[in-house]
PDB file of N, CA and C in Angstrom:
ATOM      1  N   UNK A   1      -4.876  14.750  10.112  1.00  0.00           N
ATOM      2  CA  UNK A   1      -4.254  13.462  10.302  1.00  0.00           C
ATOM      3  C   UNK A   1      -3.079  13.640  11.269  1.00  0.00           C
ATOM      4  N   UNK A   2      -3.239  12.954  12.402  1.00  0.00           N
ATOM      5  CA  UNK A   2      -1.748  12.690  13.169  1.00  0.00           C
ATOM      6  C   UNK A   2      -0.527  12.323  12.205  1.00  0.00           C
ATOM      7  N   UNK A   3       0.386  13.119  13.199  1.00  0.00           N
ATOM      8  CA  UNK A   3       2.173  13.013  12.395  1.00  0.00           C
ATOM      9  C   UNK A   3       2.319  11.255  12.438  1.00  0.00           C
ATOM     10  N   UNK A   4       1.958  10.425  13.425  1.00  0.00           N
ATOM     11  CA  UNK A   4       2.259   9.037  13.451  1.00  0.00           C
ATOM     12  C   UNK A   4       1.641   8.426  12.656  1.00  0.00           C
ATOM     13  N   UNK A   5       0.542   8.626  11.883  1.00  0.00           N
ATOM     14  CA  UNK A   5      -0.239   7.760  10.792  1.00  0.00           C
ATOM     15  C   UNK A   5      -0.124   8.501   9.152  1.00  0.00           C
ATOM     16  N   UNK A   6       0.461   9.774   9.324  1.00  0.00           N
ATOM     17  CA  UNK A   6       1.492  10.272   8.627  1.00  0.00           C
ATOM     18  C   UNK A   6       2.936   9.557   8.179  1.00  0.00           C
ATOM     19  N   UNK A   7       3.022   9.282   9.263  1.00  0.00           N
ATOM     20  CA  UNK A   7       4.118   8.945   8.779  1.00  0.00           C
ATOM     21  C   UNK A   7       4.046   7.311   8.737  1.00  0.00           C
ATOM     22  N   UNK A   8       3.020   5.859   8.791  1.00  0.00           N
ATOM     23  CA  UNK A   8       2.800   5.145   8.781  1.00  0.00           C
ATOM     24  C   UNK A   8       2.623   5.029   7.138  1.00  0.00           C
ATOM     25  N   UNK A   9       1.582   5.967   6.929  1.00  0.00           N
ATOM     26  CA  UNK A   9       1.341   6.256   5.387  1.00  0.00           C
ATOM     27  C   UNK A   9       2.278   6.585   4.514  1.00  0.00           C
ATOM     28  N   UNK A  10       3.154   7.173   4.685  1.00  0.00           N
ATOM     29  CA  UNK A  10       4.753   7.409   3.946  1.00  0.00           C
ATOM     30  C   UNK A  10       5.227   6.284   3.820  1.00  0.00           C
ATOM     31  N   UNK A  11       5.547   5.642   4.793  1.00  0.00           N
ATOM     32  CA  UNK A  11       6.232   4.475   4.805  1.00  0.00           C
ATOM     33  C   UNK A  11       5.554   3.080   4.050  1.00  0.00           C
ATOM     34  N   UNK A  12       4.553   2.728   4.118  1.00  0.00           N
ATOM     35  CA  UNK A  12       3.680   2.363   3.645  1.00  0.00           C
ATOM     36  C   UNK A  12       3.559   2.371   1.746  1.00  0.00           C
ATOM     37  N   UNK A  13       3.570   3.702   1.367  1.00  0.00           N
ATOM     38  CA  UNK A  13       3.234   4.026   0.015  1.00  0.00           C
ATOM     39  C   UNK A  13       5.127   3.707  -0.823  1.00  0.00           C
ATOM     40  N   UNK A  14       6.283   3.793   0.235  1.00  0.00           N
ATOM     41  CA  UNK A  14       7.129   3.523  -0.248  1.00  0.00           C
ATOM     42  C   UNK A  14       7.143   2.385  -0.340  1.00  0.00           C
ATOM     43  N   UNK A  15       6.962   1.571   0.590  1.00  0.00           N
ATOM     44  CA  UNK A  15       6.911   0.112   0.399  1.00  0.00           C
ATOM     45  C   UNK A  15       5.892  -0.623  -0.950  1.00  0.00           C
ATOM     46  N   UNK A  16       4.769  -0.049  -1.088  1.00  0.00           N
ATOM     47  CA  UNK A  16       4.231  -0.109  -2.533  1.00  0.00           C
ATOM     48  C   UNK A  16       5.018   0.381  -3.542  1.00  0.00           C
ATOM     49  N   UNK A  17       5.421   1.570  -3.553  1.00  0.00           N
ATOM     50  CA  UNK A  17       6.292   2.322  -4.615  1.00  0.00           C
ATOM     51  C   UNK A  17       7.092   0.913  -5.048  1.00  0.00           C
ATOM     52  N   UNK A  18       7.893   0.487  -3.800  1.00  0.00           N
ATOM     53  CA  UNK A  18       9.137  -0.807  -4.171  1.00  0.00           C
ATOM     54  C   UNK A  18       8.618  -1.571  -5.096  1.00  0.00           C
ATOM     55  N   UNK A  19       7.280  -2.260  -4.677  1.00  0.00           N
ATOM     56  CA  UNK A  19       6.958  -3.242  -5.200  1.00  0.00           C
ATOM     57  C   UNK A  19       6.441  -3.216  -6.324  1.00  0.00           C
ATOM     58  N   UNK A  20       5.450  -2.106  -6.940  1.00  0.00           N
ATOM     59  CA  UNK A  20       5.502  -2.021  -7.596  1.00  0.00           C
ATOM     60  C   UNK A  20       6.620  -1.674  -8.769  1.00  0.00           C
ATOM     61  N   UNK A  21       7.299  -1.072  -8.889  1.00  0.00           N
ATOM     62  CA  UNK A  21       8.198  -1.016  -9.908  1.00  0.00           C
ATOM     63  C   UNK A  21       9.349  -2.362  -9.687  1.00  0.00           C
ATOM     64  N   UNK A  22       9.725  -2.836  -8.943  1.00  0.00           N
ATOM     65  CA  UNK A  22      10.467  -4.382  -8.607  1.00  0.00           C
ATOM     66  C   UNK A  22       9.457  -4.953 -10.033  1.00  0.00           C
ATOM     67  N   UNK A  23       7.679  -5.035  -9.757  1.00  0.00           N
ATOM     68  CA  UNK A  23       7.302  -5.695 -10.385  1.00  0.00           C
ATOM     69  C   UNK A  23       7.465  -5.398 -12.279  1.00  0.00           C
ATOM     70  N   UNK A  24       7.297  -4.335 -12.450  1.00  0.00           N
ATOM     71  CA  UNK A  24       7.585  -3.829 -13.628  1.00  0.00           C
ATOM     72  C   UNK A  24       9.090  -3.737 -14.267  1.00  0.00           C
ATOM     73  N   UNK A  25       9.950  -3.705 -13.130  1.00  0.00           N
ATOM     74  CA  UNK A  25      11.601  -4.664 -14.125  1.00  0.00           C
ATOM     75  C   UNK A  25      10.991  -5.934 -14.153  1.00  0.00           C
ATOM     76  N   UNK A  26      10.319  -6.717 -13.585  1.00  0.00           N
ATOM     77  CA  UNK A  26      10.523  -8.511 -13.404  1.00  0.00           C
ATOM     78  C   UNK A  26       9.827  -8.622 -14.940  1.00  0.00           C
ATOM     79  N   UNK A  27       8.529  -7.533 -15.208  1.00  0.00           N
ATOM     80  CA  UNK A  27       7.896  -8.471 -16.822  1.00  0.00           C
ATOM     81  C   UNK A  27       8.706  -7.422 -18.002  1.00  0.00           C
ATOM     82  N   UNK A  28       9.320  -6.218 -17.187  1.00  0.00           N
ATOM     83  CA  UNK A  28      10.358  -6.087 -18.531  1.00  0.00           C
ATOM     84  C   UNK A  28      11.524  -6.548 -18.882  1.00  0.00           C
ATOM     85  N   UNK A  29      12.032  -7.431 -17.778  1.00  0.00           N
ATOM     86  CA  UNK A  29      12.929  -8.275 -18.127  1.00  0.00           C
ATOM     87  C   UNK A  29      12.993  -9.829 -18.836  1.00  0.00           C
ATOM     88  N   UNK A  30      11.165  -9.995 -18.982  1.00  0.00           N
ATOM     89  CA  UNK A  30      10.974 -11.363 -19.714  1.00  0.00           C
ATOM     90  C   UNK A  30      11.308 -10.752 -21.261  1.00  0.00           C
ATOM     91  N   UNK A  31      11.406  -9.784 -21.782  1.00  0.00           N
ATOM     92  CA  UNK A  31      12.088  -9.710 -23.329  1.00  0.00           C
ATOM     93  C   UNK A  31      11.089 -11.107 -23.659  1.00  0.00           C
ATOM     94  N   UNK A  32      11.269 -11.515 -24.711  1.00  0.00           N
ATOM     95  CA  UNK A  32      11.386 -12.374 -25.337  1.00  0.00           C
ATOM     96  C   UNK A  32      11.526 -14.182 -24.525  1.00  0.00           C
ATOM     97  N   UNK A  33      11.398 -14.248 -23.525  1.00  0.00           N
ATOM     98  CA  UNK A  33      11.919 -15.159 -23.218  1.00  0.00           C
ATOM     99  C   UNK A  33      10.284 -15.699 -22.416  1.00  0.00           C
ATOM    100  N   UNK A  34       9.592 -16.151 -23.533  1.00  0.00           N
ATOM    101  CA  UNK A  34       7.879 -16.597 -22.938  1.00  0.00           C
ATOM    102  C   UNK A  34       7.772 -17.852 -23.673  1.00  0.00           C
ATOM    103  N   UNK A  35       7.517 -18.493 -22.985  1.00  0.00           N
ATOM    104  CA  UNK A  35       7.030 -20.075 -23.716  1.00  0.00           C
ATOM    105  C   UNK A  35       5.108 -20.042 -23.812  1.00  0.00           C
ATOM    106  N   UNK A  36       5.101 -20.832 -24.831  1.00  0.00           N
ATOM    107  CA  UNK A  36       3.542 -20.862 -25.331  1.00  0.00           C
ATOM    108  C   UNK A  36       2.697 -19.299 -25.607  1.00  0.00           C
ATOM    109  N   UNK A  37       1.631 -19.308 -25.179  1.00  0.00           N
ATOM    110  CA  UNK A  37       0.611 -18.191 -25.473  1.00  0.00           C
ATOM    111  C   UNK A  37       1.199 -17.062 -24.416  1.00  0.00           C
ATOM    112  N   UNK A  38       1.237 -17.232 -23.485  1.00  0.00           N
ATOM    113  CA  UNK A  38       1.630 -16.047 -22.365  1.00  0.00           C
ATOM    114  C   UNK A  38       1.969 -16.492 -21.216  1.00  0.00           C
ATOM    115  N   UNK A  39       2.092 -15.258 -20.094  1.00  0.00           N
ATOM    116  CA  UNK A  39       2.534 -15.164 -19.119  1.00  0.00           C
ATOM    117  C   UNK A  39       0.966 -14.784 -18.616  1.00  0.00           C
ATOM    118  N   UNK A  40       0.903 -15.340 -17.036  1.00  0.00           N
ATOM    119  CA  UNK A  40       0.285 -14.584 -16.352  1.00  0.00           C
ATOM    120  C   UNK A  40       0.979 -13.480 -15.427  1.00  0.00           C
ATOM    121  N   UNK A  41      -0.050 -12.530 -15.235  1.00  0.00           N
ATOM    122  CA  UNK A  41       0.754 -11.367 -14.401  1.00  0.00           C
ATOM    123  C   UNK A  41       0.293 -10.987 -13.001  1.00  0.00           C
ATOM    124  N   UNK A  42       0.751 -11.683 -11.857  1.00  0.00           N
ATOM    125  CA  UNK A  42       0.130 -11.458 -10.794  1.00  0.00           C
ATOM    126  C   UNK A  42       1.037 -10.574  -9.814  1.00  0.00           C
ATOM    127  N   UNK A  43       0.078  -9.640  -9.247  1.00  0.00           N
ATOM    128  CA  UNK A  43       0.740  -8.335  -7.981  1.00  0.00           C
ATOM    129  C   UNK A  43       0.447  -8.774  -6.652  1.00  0.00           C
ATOM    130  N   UNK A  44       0.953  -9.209  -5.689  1.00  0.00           N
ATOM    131  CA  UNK A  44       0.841  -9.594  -4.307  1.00  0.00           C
ATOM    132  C   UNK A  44      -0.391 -10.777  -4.031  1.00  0.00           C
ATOM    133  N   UNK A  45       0.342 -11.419  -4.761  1.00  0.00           N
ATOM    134  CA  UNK A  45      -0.999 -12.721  -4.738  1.00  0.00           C
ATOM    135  C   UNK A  45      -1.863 -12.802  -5.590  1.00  0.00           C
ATOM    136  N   UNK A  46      -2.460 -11.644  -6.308  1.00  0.00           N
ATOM    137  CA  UNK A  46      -3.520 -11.564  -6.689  1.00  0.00           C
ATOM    138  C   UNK A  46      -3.737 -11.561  -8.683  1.00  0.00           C
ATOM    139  N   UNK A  47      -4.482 -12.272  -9.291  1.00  0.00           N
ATOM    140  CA  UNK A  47      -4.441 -12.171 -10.878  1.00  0.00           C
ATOM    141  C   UNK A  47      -4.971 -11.146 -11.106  1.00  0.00           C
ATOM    142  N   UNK A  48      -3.799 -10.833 -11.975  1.00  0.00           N
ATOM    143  CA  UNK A  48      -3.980  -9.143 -12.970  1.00  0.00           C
ATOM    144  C   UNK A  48      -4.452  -9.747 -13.902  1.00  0.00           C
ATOM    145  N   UNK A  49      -3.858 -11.417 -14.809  1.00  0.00           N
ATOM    146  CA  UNK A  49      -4.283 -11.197 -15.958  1.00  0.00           C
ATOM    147  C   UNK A  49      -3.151 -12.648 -16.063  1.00  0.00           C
ATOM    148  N   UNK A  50      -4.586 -13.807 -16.882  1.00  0.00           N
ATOM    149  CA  UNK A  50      -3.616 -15.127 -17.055  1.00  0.00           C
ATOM    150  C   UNK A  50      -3.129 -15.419 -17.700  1.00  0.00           C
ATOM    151  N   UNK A  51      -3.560 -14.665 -19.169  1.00  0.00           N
ATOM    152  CA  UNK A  51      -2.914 -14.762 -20.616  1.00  0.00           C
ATOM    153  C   UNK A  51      -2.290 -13.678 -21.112  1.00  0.00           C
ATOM    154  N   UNK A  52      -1.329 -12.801 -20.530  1.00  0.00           N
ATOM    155  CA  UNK A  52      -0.678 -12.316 -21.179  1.00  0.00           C
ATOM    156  C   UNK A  52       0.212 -12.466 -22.463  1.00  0.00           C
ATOM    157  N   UNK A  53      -0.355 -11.693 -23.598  1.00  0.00           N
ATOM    158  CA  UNK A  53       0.819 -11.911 -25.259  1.00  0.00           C
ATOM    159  C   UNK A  53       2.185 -11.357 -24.812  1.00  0.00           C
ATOM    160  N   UNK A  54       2.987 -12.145 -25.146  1.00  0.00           N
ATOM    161  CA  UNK A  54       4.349 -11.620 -25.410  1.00  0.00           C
ATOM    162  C   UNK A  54       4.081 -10.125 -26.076  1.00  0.00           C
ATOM    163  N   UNK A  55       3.769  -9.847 -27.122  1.00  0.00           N
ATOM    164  CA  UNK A  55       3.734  -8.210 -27.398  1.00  0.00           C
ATOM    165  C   UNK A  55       3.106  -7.513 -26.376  1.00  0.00           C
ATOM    166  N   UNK A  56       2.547  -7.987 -25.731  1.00  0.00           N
ATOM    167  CA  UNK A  56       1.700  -6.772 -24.734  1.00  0.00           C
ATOM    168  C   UNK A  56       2.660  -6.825 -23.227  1.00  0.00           C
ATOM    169  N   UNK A  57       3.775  -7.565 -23.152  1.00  0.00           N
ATOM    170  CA  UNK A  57       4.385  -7.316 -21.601  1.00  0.00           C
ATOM    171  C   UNK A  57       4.771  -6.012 -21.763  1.00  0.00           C
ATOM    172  N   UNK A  58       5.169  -5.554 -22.499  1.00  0.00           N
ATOM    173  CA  UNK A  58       6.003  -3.669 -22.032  1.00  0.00           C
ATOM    174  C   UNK A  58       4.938  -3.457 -21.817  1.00  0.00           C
ATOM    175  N   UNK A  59       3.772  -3.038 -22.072  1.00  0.00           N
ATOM    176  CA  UNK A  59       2.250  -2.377 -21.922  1.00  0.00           C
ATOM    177  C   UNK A  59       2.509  -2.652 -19.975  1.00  0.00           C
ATOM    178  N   UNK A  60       2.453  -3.904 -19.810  1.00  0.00           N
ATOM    179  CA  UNK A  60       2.085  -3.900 -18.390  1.00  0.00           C
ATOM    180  C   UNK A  60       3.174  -3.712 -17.616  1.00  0.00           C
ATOM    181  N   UNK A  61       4.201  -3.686 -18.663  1.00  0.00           N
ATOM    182  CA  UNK A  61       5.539  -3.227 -17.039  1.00  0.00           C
ATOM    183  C   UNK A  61       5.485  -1.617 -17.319  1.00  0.00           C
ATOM    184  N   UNK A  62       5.141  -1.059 -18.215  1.00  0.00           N
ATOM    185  CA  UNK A  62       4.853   0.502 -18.206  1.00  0.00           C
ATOM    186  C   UNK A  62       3.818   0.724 -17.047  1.00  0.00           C
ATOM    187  N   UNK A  63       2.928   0.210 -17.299  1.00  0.00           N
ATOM    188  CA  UNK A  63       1.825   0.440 -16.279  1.00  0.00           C
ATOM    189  C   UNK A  63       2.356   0.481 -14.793  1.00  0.00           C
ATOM    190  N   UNK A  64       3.240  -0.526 -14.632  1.00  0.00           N
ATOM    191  CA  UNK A  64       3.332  -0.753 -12.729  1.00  0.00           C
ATOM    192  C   UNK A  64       4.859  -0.030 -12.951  1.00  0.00           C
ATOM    193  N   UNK A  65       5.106   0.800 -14.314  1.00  0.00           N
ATOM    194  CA  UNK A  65       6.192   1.650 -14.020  1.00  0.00           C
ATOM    195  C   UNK A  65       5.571   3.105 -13.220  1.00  0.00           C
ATOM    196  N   UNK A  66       4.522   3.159 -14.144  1.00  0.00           N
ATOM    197  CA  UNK A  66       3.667   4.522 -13.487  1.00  0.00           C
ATOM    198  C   UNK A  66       2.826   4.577 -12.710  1.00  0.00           C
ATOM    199  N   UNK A  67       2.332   3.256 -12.111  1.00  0.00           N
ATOM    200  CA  UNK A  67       1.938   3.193 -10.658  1.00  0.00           C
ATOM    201  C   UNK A  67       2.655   3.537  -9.994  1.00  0.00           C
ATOM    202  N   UNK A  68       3.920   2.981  -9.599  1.00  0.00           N
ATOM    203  CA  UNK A  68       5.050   3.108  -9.085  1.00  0.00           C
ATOM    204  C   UNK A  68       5.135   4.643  -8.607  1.00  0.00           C
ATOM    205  N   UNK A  69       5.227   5.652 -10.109  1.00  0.00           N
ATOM    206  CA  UNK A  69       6.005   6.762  -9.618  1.00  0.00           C
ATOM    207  C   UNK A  69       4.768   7.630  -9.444  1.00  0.00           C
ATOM    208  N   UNK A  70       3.465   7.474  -9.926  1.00  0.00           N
ATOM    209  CA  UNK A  70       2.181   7.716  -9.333  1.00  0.00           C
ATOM    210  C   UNK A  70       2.289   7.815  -7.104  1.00  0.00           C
ATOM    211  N   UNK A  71       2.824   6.844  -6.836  1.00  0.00           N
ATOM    212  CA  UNK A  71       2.157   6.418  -5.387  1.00  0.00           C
ATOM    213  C   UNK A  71       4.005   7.020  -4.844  1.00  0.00           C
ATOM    214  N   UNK A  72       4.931   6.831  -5.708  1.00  0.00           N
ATOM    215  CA  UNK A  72       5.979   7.968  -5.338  1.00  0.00           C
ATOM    216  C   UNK A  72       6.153   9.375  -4.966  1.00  0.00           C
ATOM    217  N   UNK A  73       5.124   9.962  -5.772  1.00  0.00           N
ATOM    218  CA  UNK A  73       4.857  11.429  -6.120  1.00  0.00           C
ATOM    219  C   UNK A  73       3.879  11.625  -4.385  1.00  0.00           C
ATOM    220  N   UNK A  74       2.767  10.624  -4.121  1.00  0.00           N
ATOM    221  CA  UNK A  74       2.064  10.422  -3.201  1.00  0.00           C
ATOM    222  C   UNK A  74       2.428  10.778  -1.851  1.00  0.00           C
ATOM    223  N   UNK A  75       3.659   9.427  -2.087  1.00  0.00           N
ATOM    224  CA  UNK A  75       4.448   9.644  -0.776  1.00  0.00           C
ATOM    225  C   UNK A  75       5.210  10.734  -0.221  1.00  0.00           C
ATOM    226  N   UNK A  76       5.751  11.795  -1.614  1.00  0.00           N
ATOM    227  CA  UNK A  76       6.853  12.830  -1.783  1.00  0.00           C
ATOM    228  C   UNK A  76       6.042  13.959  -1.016  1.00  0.00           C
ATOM    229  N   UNK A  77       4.337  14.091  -1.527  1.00  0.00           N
ATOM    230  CA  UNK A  77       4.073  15.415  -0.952  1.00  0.00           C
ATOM    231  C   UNK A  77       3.711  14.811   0.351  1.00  0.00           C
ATOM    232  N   UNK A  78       2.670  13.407   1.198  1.00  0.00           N
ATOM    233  CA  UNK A  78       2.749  13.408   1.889  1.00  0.00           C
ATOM    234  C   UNK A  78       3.853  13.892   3.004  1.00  0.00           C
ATOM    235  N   UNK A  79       5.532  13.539   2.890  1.00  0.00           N
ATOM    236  CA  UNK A  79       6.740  13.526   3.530  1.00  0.00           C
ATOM    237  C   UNK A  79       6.753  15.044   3.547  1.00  0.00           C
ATOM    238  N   UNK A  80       6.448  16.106   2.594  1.00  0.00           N
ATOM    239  CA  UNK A  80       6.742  17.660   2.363  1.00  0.00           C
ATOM    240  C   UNK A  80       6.078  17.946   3.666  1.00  0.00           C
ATOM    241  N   UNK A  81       4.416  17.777   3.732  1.00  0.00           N
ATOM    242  CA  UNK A  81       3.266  17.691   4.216  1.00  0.00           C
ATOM    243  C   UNK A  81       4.022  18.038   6.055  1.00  0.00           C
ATOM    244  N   UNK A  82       4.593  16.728   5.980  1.00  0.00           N
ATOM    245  CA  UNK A  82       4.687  15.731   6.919  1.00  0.00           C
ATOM    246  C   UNK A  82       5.777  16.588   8.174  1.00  0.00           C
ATOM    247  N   UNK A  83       6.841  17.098   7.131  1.00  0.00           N
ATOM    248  CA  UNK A  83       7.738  17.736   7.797  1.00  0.00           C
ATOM    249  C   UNK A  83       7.583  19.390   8.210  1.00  0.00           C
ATOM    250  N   UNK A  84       6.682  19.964   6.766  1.00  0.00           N
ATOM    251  CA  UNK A  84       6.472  21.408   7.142  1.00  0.00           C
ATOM    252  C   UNK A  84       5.721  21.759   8.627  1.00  0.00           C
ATOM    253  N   UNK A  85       4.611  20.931   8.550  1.00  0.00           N
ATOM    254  CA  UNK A  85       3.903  20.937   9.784  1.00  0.00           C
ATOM    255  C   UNK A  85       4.613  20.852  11.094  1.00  0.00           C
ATOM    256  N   UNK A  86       6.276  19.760  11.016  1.00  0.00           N
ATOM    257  CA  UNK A  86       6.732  19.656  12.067  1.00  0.00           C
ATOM    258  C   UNK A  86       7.715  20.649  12.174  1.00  0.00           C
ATOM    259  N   UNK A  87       7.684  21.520  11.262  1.00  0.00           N
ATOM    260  CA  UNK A  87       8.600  22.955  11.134  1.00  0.00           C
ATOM    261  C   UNK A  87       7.875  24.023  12.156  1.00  0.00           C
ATOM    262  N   UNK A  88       6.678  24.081  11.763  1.00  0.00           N
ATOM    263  CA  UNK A  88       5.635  25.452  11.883  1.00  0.00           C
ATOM    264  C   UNK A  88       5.433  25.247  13.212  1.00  0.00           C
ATOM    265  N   UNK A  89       6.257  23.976  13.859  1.00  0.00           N
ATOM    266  CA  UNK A  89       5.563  23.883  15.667  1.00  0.00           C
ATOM    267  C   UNK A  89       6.682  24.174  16.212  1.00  0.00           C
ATOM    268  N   UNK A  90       7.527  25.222  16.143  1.00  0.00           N
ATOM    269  CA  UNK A  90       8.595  25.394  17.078  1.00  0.00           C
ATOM    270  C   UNK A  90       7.858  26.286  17.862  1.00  0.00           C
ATOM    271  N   UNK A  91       8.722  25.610  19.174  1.00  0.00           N
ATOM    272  CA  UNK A  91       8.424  26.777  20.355  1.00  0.00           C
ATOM    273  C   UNK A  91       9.040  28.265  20.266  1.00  0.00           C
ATOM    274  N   UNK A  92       8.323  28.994  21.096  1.00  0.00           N
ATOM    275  CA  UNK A  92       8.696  30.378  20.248  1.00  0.00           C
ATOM    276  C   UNK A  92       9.316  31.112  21.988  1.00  0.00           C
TER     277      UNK A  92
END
């Protein structure tokens, strides 16, 4: 893989990293505070899920907690990846 789509992909997986966990404070911060049957839980437009129970929101902000540091970890070795390679090319 080229260093430029390397590093497109870093940037990229952080910008998911954000969003995902942004999303996982937003339904662990509904606590208690749900009117009727549930919440729906949608990620960039799209339905995760329309009836969420009040007991089951930690379940799903855990989840896009460890997506989160899942696609973190991603990005971390990509960036290792990313830089050793641009180590090992010095002119000699």
């Amino acid at each position: 893989m080229k260093p430029k789509s390397r590093w497109l992909v870093f940037i990229s997986m952080i910008i998911f990293t954000i969003l995902l966990i942004s999303e996982g404070l937003q339904l662990w911060s509904y606590g208690s505070d749900v009117d009727g049957s549930g919440i729906g839980v949608y990620f960039l437009g799209l339905e995760i899920n329309d009836r969420v129970l009040e007991a089951n929101i930690p379940t799903y902000a855990m989840g896009f907690f460890i997506a989160g540091l899942c696609t973190l970890l991603i990005s971390i070795i990509n960036l290792t990846r990313l830089l050793s390679k641009s180590t090992s090319r010095t002119a000699v």
